[in-house]
Protein backbone atom coordinates (compact mmCIF):
# COMPACT_ATOMS: atom_id res chain seq x y z
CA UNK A 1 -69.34 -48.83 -56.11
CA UNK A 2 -67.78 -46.37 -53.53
CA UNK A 3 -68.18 -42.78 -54.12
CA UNK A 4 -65.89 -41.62 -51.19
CA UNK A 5 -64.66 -43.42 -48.21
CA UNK A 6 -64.08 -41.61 -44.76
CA UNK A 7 -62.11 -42.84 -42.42
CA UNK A 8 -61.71 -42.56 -38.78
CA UNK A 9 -59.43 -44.61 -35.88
CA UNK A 10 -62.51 -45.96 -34.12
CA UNK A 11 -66.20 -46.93 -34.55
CA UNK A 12 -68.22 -43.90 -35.84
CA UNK A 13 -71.55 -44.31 -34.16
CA UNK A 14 -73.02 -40.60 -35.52
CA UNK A 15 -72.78 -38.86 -38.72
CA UNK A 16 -74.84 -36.26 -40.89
CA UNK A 17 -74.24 -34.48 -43.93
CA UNK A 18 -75.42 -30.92 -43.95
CA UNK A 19 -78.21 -29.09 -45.88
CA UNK A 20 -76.65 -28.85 -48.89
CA UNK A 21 -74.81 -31.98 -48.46
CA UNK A 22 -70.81 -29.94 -48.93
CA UNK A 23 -70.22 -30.72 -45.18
CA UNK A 24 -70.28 -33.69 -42.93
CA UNK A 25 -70.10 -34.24 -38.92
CA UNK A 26 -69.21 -37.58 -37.60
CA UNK A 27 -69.10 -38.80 -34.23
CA UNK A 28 -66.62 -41.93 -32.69
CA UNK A 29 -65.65 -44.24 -30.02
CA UNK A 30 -62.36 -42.08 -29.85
CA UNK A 31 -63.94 -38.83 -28.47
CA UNK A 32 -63.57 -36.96 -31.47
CA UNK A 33 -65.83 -34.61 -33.22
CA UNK A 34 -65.04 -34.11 -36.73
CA UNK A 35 -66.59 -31.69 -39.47
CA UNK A 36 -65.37 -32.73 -42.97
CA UNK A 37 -65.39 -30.54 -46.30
CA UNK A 38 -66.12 -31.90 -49.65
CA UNK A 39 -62.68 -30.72 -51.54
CA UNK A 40 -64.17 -31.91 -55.02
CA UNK A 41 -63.76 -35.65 -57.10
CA UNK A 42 -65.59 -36.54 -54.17
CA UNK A 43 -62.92 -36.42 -51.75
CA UNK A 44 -63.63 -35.32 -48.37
CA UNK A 45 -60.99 -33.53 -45.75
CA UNK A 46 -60.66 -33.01 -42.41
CA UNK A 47 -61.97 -29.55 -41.19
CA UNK A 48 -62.04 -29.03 -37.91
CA UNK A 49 -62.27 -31.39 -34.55
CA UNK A 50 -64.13 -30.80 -31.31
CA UNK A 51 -62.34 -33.32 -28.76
CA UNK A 52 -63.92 -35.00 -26.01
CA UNK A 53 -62.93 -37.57 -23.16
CA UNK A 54 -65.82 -40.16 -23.73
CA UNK A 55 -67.29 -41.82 -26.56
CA UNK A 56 -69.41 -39.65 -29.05
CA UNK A 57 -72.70 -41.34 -29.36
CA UNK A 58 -74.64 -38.35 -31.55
CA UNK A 59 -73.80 -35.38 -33.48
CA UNK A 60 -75.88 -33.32 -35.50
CA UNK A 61 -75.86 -29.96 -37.14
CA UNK A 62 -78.75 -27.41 -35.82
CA UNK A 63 -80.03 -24.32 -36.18
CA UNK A 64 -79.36 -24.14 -40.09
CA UNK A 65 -75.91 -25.09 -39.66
CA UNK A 66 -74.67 -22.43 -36.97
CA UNK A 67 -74.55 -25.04 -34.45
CA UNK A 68 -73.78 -28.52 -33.77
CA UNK A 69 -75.19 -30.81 -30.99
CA UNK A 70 -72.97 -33.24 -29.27
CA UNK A 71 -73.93 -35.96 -27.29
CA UNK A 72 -71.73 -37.71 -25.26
CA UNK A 73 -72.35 -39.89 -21.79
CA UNK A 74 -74.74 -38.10 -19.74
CA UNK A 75 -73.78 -34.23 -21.80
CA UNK A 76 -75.75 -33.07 -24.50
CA UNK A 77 -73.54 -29.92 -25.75
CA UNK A 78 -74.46 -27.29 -28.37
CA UNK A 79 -71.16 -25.83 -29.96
CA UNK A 80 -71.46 -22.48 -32.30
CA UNK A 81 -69.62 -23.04 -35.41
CA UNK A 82 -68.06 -19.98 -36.90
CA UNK A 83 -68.69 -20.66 -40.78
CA UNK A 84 -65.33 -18.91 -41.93
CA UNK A 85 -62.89 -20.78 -39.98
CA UNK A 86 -65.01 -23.44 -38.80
CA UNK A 87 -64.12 -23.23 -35.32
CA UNK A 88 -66.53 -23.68 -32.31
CA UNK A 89 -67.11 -22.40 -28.83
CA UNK A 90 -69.83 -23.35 -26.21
């Protein structure tokens, strides 16, 4: 059986759960960027997006989880995520 579903508008074609598995990044045919938070009973919420004007085709955290890696097209970017509010900037 399921354990948790996550759902996004288009094809996901990237995701990875981090370290200690209590965050997730996932990456989509709809340009988005999305880091998820476990919230408990397995449910998983939306914490903060990273929008983009092509398909997502690979996202990973790096760096011990103070970065993430975006690839999208002919870009590779490397966003710093701010573990507090998780925000980024490049």
């Amino acid at each position: 059986p399921a354990v948790a579903i996550i759902e996004q508008n288009q094809t996901v074609h990237s995701i990875q759960f981090s370290t200690e598995g209590s965050y997730l990044v996932t990456g989509s045919d709809d340009g988005v960027v999305r880091i998820w938070g476990q919230s408990g009973n397995s449910r998983w919420t939306e914490r903060a997006t990273i929008a983009h004007n092509r398909p997502v085709h690979l996202v990973k955290f790096v760096m011990e989880m103070t970065h993430v890696l975006v690839c999208c097209d002919n870009r590779a970017i490397l966003y710093k995520l701010n573990p507090k509010s998780l925000s980024f900037s490049v």
